[in-house]
Structures are given as structure tokens and as C-alpha cells.
Protein backbone atom coordinates (compact mmCIF):
# COMPACT_ATOMS: atom_id res chain seq x y z
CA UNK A 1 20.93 -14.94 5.16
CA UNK A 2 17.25 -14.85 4.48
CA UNK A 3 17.55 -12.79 0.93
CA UNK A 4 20.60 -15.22 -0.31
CA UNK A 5 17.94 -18.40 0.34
CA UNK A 6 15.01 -16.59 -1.21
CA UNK A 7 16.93 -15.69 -4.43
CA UNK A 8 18.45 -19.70 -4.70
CA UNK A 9 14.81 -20.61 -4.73
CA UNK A 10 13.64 -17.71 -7.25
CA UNK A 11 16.08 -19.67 -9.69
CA UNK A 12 13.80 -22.30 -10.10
CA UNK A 13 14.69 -26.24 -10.75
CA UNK A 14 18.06 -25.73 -12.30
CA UNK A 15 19.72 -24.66 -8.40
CA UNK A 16 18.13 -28.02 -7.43
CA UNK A 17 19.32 -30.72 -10.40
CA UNK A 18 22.78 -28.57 -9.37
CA UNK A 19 23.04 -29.95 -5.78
CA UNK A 20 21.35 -33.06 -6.45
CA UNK A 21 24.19 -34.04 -8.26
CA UNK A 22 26.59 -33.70 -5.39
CA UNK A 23 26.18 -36.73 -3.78
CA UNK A 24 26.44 -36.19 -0.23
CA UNK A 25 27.92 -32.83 -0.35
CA UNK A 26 25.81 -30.36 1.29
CA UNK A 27 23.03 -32.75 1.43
CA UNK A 28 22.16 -31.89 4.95
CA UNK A 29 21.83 -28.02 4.32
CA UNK A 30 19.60 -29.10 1.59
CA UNK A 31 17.23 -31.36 3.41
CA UNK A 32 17.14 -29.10 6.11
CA UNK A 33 15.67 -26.63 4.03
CA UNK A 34 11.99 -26.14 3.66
CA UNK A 35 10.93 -27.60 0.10
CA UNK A 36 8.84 -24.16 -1.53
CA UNK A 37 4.91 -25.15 -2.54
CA UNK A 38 5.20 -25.72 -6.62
CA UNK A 39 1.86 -23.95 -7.32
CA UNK A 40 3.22 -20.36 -5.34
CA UNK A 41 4.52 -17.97 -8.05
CA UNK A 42 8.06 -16.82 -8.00
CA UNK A 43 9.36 -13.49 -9.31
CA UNK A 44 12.98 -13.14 -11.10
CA UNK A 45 15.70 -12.31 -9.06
CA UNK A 46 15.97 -8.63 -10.66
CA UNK A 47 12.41 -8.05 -9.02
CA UNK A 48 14.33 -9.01 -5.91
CA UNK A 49 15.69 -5.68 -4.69
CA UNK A 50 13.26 -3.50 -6.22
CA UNK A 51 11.61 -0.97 -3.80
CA UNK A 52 8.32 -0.57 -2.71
CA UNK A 53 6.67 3.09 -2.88
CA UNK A 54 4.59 3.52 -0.13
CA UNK A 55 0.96 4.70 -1.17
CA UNK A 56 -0.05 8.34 0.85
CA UNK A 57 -3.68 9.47 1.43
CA UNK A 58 -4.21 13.21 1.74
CA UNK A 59 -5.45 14.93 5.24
CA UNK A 60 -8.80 15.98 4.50
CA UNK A 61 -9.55 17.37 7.63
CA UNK A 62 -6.01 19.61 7.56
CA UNK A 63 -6.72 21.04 4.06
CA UNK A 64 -10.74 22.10 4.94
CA UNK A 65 -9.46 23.76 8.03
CA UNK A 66 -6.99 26.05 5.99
CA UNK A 67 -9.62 26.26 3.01
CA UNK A 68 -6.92 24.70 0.77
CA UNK A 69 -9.02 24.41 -2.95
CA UNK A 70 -8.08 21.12 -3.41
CA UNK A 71 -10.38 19.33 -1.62
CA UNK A 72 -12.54 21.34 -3.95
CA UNK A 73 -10.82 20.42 -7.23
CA UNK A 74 -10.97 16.51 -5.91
CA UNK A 75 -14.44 16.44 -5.55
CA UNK A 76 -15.66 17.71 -8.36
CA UNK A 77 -13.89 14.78 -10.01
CA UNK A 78 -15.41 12.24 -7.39
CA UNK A 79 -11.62 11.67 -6.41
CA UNK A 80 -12.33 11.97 -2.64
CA UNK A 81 -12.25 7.65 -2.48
CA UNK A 82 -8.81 7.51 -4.26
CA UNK A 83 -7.30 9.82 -2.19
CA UNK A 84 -8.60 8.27 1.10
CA UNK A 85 -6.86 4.24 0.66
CA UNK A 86 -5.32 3.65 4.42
CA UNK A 87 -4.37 0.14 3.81
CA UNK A 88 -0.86 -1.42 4.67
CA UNK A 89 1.33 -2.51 1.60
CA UNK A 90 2.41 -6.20 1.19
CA UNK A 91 5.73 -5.87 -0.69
CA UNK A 92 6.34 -9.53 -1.67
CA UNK A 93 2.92 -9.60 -3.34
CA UNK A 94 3.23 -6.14 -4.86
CA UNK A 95 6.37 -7.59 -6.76
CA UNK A 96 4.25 -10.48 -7.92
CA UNK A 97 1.62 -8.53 -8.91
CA UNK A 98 3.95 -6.40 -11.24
CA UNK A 99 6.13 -9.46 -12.63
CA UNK A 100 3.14 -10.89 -14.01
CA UNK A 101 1.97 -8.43 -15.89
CA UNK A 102 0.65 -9.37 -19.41
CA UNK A 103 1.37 -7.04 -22.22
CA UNK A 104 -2.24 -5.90 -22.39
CA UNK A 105 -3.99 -2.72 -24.19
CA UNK A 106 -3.93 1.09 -22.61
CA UNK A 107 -7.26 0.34 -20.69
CA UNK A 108 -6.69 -3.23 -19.19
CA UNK A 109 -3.90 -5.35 -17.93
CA UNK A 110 -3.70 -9.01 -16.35
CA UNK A 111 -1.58 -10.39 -13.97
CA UNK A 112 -1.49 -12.89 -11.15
CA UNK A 113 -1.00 -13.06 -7.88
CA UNK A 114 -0.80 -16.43 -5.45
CA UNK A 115 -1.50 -18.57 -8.33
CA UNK A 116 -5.17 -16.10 -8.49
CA UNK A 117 -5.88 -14.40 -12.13
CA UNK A 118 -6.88 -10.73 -12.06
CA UNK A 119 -7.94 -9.08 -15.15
CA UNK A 120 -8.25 -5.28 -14.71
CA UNK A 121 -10.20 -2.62 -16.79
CA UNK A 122 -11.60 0.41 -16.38
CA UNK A 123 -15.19 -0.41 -15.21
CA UNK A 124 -13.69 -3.01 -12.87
CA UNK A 125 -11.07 -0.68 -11.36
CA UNK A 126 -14.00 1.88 -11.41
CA UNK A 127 -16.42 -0.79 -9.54
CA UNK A 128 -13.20 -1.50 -6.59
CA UNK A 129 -11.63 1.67 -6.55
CA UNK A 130 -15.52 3.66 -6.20
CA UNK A 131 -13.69 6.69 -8.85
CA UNK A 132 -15.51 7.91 -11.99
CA UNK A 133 -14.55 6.00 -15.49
CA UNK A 134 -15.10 9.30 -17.53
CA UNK A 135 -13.37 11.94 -18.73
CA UNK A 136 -10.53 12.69 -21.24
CA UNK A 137 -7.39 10.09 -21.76
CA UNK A 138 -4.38 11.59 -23.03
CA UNK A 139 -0.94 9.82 -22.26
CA UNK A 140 2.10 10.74 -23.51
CA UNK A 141 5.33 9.87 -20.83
CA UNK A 142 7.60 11.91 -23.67
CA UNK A 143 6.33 15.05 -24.55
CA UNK A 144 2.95 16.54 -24.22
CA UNK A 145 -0.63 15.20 -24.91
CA UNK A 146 -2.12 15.79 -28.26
CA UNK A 147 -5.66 16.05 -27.97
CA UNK A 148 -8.11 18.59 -29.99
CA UNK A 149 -9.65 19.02 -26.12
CA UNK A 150 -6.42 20.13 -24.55
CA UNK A 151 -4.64 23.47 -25.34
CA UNK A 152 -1.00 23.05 -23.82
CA UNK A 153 -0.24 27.14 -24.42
CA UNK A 154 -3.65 27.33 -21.92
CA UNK A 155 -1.99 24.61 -19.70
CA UNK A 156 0.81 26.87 -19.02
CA UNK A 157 -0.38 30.19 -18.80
CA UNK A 158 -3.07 28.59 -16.08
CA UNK A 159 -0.45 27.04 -14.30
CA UNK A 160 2.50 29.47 -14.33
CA UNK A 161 1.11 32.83 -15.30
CA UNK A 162 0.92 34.73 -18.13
CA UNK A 163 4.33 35.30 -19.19
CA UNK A 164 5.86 32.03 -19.93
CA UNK A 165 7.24 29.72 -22.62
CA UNK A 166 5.46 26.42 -22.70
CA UNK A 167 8.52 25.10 -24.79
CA UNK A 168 10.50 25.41 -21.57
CA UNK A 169 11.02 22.95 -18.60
CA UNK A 170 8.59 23.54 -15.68
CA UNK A 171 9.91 24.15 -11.88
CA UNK A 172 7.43 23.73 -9.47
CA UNK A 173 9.12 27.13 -7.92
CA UNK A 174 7.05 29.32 -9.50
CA UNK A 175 4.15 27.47 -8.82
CA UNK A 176 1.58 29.45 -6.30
CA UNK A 177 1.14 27.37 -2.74
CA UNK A 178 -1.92 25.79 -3.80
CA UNK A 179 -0.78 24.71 -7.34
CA UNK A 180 2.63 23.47 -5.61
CA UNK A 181 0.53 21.20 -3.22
CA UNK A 182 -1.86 20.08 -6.29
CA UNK A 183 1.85 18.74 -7.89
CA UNK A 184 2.59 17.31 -4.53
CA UNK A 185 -0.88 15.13 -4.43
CA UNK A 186 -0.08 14.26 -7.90
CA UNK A 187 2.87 13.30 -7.45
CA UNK A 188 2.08 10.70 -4.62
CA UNK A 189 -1.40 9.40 -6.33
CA UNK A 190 -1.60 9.71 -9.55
CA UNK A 191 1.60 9.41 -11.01
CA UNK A 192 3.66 8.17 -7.82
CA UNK A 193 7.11 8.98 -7.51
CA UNK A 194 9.99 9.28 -4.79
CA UNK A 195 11.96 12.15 -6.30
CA UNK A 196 12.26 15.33 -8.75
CA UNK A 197 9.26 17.22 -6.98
CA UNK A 198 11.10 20.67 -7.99
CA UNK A 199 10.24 19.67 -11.41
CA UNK A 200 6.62 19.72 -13.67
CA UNK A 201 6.56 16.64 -16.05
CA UNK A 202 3.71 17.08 -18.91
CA UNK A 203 1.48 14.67 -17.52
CA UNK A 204 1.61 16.03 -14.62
CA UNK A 205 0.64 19.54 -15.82
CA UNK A 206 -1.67 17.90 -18.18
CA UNK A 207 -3.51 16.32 -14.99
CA UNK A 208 -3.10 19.59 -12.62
CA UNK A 209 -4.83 22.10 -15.36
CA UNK A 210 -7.95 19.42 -15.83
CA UNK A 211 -7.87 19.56 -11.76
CA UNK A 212 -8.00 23.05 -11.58
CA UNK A 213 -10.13 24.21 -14.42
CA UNK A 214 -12.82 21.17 -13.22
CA UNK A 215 -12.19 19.12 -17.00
CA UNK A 216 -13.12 15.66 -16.17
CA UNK A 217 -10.07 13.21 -16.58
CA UNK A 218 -10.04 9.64 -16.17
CA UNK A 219 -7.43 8.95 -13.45
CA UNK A 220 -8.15 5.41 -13.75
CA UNK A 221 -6.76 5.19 -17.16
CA UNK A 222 -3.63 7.19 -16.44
CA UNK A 223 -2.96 4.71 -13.23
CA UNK A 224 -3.70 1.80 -15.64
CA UNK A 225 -0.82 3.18 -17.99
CA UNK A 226 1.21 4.69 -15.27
CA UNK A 227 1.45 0.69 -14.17
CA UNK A 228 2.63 -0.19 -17.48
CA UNK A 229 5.40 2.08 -17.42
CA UNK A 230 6.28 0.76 -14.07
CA UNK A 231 6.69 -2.58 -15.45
CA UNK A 232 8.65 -1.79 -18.10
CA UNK A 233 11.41 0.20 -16.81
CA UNK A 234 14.16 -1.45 -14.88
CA UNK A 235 14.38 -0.50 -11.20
CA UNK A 236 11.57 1.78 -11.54
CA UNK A 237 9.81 1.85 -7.81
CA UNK A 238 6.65 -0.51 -7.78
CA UNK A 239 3.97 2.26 -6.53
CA UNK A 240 0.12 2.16 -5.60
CA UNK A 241 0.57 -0.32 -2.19
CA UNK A 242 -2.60 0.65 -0.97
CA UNK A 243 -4.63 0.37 -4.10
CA UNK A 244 -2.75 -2.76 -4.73
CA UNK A 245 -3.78 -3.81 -1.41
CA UNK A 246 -7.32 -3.06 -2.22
CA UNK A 247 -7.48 -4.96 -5.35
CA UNK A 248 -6.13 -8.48 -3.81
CA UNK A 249 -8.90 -8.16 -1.43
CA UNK A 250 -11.32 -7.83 -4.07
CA UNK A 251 -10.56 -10.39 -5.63
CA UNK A 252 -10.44 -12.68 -2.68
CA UNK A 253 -6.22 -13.11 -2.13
CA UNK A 254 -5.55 -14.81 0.83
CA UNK A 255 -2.64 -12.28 3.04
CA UNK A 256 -3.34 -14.17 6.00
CA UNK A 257 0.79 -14.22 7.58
CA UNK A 258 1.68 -12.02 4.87
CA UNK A 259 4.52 -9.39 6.27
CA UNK A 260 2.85 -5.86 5.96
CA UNK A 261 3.76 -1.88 6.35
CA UNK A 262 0.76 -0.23 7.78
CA UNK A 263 0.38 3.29 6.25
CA UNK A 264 2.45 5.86 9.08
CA UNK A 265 1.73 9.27 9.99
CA UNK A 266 4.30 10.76 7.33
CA UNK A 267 2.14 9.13 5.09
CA UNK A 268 -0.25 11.85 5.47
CA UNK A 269 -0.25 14.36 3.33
CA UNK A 270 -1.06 17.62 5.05
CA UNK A 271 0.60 20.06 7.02
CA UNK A 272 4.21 17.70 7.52
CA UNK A 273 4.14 17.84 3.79
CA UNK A 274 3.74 22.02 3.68
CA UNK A 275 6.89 22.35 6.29
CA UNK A 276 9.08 19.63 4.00
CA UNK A 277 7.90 21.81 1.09
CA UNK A 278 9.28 24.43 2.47
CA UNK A 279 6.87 26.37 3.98
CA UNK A 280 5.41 27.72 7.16
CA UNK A 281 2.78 29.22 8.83
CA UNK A 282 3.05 33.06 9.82
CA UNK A 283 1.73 33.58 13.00
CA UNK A 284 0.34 36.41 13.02
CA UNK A 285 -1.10 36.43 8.78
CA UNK A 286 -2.40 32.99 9.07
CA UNK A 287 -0.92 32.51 6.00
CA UNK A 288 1.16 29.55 4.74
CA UNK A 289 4.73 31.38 2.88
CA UNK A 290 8.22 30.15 2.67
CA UNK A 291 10.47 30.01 5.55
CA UNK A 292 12.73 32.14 4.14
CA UNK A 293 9.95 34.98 3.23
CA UNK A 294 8.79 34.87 6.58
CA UNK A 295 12.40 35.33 8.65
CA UNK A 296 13.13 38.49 6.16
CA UNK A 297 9.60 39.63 6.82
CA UNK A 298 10.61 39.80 10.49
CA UNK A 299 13.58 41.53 10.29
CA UNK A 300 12.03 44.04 7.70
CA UNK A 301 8.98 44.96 10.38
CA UNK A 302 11.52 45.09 13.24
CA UNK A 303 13.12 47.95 11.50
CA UNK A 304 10.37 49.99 10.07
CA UNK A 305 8.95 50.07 13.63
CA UNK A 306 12.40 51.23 15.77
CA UNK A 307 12.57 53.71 12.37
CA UNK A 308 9.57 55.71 13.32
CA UNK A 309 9.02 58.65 12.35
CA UNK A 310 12.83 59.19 11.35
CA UNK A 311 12.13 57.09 8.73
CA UNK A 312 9.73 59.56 7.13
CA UNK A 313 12.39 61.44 6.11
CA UNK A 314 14.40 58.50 4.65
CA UNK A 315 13.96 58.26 0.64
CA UNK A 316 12.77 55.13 -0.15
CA UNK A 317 14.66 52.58 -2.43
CA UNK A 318 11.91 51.35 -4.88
CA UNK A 319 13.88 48.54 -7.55
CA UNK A 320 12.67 48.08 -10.67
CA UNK A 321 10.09 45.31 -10.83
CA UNK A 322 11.42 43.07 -14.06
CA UNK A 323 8.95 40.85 -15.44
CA UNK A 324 8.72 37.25 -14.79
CA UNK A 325 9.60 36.58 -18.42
CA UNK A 326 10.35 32.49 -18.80
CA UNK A 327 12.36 31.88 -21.53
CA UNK A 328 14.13 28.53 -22.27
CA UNK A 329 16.84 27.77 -19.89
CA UNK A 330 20.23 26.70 -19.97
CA UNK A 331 22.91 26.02 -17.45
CA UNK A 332 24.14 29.44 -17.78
CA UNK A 333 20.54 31.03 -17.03
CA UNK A 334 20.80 28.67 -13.90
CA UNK A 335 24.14 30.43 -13.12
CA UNK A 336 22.78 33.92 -13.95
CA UNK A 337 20.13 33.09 -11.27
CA UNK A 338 22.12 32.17 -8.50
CA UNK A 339 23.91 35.25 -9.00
CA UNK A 340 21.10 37.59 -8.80
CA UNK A 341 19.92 36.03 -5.99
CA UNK A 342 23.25 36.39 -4.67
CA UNK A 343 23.22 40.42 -5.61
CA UNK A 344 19.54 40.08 -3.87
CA UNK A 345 20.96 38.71 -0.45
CA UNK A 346 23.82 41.73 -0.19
CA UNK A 347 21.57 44.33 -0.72
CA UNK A 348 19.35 42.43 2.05
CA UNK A 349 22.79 43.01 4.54
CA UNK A 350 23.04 46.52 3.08
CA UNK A 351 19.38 47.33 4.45
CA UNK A 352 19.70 45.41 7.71
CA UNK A 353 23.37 47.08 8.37
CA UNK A 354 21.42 50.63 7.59
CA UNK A 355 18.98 49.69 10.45
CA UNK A 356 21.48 49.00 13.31
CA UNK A 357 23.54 51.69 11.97
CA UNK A 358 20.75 54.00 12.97
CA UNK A 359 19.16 52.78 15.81
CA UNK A 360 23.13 52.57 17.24
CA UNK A 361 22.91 56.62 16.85
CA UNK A 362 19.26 57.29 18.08
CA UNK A 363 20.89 55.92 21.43
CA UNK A 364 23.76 57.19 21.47
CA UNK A 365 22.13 60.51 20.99
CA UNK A 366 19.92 59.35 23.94
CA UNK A 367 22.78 58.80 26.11
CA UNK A 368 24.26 62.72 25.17
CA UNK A 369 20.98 64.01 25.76
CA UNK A 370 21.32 62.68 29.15
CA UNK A 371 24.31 63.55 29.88
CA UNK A 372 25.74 60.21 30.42
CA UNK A 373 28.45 60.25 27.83
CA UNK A 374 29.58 62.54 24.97
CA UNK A 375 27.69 62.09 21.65
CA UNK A 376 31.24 62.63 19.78
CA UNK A 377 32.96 60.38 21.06
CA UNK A 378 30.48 57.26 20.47
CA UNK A 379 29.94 56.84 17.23
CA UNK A 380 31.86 58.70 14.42
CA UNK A 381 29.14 60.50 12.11
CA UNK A 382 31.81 60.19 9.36
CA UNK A 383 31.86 56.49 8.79
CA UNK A 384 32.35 54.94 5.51
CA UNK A 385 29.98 52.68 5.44
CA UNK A 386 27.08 54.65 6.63
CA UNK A 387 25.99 55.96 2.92
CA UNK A 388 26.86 52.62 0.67
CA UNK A 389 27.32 53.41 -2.62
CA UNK A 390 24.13 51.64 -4.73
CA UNK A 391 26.27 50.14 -7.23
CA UNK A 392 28.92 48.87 -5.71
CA UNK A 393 30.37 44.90 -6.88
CA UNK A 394 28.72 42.24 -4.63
CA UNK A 395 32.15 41.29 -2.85
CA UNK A 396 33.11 44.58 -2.09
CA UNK A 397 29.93 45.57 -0.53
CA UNK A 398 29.82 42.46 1.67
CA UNK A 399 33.59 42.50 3.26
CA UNK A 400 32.84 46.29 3.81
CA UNK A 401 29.72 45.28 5.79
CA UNK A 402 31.87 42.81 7.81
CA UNK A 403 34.01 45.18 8.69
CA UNK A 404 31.86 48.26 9.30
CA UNK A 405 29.91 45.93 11.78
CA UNK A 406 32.64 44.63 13.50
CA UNK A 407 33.20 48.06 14.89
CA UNK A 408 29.92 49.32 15.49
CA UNK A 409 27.75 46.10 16.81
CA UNK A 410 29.40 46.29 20.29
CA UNK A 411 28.10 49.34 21.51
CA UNK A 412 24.34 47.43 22.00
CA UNK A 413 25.71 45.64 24.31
């Protein structure tokens, strides 16, 4: 198998003094076997396996046609080149470009790749990439970035609102759309990753509010240390392809027969991205909202119009609004959630139950006014289930709602 002969020959000279020693056994496997250049660089076997994170570039044209603000907040940092790299990704010389990285300082690194040196720093990554070397450089992968420039409290309440804790873990879920793509771009340029997009790291927020607010921030220098990081955890993803891509051809590396992953059209990030995020377009709004929001939208509108002016007369049900106080969270603040959202989905049933209940009586008055059958004997006026009480446990309300519209749904038909 092709992987089992390319990790014999990662092992270096010690796999060949082992079956030179043999003396005619398995001497003609050997020989047949192509004898690997010396002067071509090898990578350990644990580099072997490790996956390749395939570099996106954001659909420009998508996010000006929706007026999406970060097209705005990118060019105001001169971003618009870093975010536009649609080159393919060479995965065997991605992993030898991140094996052979030298322990170097926060602003520079060196490695090699086909036997070629390249010695990265800012102003050279700033003269191939084309993207600004100014701006602040905080890094911190552990907690946030301490910086007299940068206000973390600030960071939050831009990001999340007012009323929240910045000692508490950030979920992109209460992110507005346009902050919740930001993350998403982030996530897949600056600070790459395959996984955990419900959830704000501090660098991330740290690079969102400079986005937002228009702070310059030196993106080279958190890629630079973002790489370092790479290289130092075990089985991390190897990430930037493209840019990757675009270095080796600055600095003259031959890829001539070299296999390669042209960037696809999931690789876009645009409106694919919006409807794995979640979200979709309402038709008639024009508006980007969650899927969810826009099915109980329907169903709410539905109603209200076969209501008319009957429901004039109807009291309306105003909650309590509680406010979106975040305090630190625990498992059990996870569990009180999913109950309330639970409590939230009956009381959905309750209305929508309330809505055929009525429209099943505005006809079958229609039919007695008629004369084609007797009002009395269609519906019974004296249901159970048509006044619900409003405080009723979540189970018992939702088998009674079964059961009341087991009866009732068939006379639509």
C-alpha cells in the first residue's frame, strides 16, 4: 500500500541497514523499489496522518449584494487580499513546511521546504501576502489579551450586548447575524479551525471587536503565532493551504507533479455558509433569520389572518420579557435552558391548537348557517381543551393537546 511504503522510507537509513542484512531475503522487493533522492526532506511518521485544513476565501460579490458590513470592516483593515487566496493546497509540502519549523521569535519563523530555506517576518509576509504590517499584537491562546489599548469589559458588551458577564464562556448564539458571520470568517482565516464554531475563544473576540470598531490589528502577526501553535500541538490540523501555497511560489518552490486540491465551491464562504449556519432567507422580508424563526413566523401569520376580526375580541397573551442577563454557566444552567425552551415549544402547540380549534368552529358555524348540518352536533362547545389552563405542567399540557386534536383535526377534511 502506498502509505505503508512512504512511512518505511520516512524512517530514514536504519529500515535500510535492517534489510541489507538479510541476505537474499526480500532482496527483490527491495531492488524493485525506487531508491528516494537523499537531498528531498522527509517528515516524521507522526506528520504522516495529520490533516490538511483547506484554506476558504470569502464571496465578495454575495456579501455586497446583501449589504453584509463585513466587506466594510475588511477593508478598512486592507484585508480584502487575504481574504481573496484561490490557490489549490499541496498537502505533502504543507507537512514539510510545518515539520521544519525552527523555534523562532513571535514575529518570524523559518522552515524549509524541498531542500529551499524560507525565513518569514512580518514585512516579508506583508510584501507576499499584499496585507498591512500595522496595528496592535496581542496573543494570548489561554485567557484574554492584556494590553493598556484593549478593554475586554468593552469587548463584550460590543459583541454580546449590554448585559453580560465577560468572565463567562462565549456562544456564538447570541451573536447578531452579522457578528455570527464575522466569527465564521475568523474562524476560517485568521485563526483556522474545523470545529467548535458555537463557541467564542478570546482571540477570536479580541480580533472580531478590532474588526468591528475599525482598531487596526496586525493579522499577520496573529497568523505568524497562530502557525506556531499549530506546530506545537500534536494532531492539530495544518491550516493556511492557500497562503502556504502562495508563499512556495514566492520563493520560487518547484510543484511541478506535485498532487494538489484546487479550492471547491464549498470553499466559498457566502450564502452555503449562512444556510449551514443555520439560517435562511425570508421571502418575502428579504431578511436572512433562522430556519426555525421563519417556519413559526409562518404559522403565526397564517393564524392572525383566518382570525380576523374575531380576533379583536381575543385578549392577548403578552409574557413577561426577562432580561438577557449572562451569568456564568454551569451544566445545570445548560439543563435549565433546555427546559425553558422546552416550556417555550408547548405553549407554541397551545397557540397553534387555539387556532384550528377556532377556525374548526367558524366553519362549522358556516355549515349551520347554511343549513347543511346542525351546528350542535359538530363540534361540542364544551370541550376541555378549548380554554387551557396557563399554568398547567409541560407534560400534561402536551398529552392533552394530543388528545384534544385527535378528535377535532378530522372534521377539515
Amino acid at each position: 500500500m502506498p502509505r505503508a511504503k512512504n512511512i518505511e522510507e520516512g524512517q530514514g537509513s536504519k529500515a535500510r541497514k535492517k534489510s541489507a542484512g538479510q541476505k537474499g531475503k526480500g532482496i527483490a522487493t527491495q531492488s524493485a523499489t525506487p531508491e528516494v533522492t537523499p537531498s528531498l526532506p522527509r517528515y516524521p511518521e507522526a506528520y504522516f496522518n495529520r490533516k490538511i485544513l483547506v484554506g476558504k476565501v470569502l464571496d465578495f460579490d454575495f456579501c455586497i449584494s446583501e449589504g453584509f458590513p463585513i466587506v466594510e470592516w475588511i477593508r478598512v483593515q486592507g484585508l480584502e487580499p487575504f481574504f481573496s487566496i484561490n490557490l489549490p493546497s499541496y498537502p505533502e509540502l504543507i507537512k514539510e513546511f510545518y515539520v521544519h519549523i525552527l523555534g523562532s521569535s513571535m514575529d518570524s519563523l523559518t522552515t524549509k521546504v524541498k531542500n529551499k530555506t524560507i525565513d518569514l517576518d512580518l514585512d516579508r509576509l506583508n510584501t507576499i501576502l499584499k496585507v498591512p504590517n500595522v496595528g496592535a499584537r496581542g496573543w494570548n491562546q489561554r485567557s484574554w489579551v492584556t494590553s493598556q489599548d484593549f478593554d475586554r469589559q468593552d469587548c463584550v458588551r460590543v459583541l454580546f450586548g449590554e448585559n453580560v458577564d465577560y468572565v463567562q464562556r462565549m456562544y456564538t448564539r447570541n451573536l447578531p447575524l452579522h457578528y455570527r458571520f464575522l466569527h465564521r470568517a475568523v474562524c476560517t482565516h485568521i485563526f483556522p479551525k474545523a470545529s467548535g464554531f458555537d463557541e467564542v475563544t478570546h482571540m477570536e473576540a479580541y480580533t472580531m471587536y478590532h474588526l468591528i470598531t475599525g482598531r487596526q490589528i496586525n493579522v499577520l502577526f496573529l497568523m505568524l503565532n497562530h502557525i506556531h501553535a499549530i506546530q506545537d500541538r500534536e494532531n492539530a490540523r495544518l491550516s493556511y493551504s492557500n497562503i502556504i501555497t502562495k508563499i512556495l511560489h514566492f520563493f520560487d518552490v518547484d510543484l511541478t507533479g506535485k498532487v494538489n486540491h484546487p479550492l471547491q465551491n464549498v470553499d466559498k464562504l457566502g450564502k452555503g455558509t449562512l444556510g449551514r449556519m443555520g439560517f435562511k432567507k425570508h421571502k418575502r422580508l428579504g431578511t436572512w433569520i433562522p430556519k426555525e424563526e421563519d417556519s413559526n413566523r409562518i404559522v403565526e401569520e397564517e393564524g392572525e389572518a383566518e382570525l380576523g376580526e374575531e380576533a379583536e375580541n381575543v385578549p392577548l397573551q403578552i409574557e413577561p420579557q426577562v432580561p438577557d442577563v449572562h451569568l456564568p454557566r454551569s451544566r445545570l444552567d445548560e439543563i435549565f435552558d433546555a427546559i425553558k425552551g422546552l416550556q417555550q415549544n408547548v405553549e407554541e402547540m397551545k397557540m397553534s391548537m387555539q387556532f384550528v380549534k377556532r377556525r374548526q368552529k367558524r366553519i362549522a358555524k358556516k355549515f349551520a348557517d347554511t343549513g347543511i348540518i346542525e351546528y350542535g352536533g359538530l363540534i361540542s362547545s364544551t370541550s376541555s381543551h378549548d380554554d387551557i389552563p396557563p399554568n398547567d405542567a409541560a407534560t400534561d399540557d402536551t398529552e392533552g393537546e394530543v388528545g384534544g386534536d385527535g378528535e377535532d383535526t378530522h372534521m377539515d377534511e
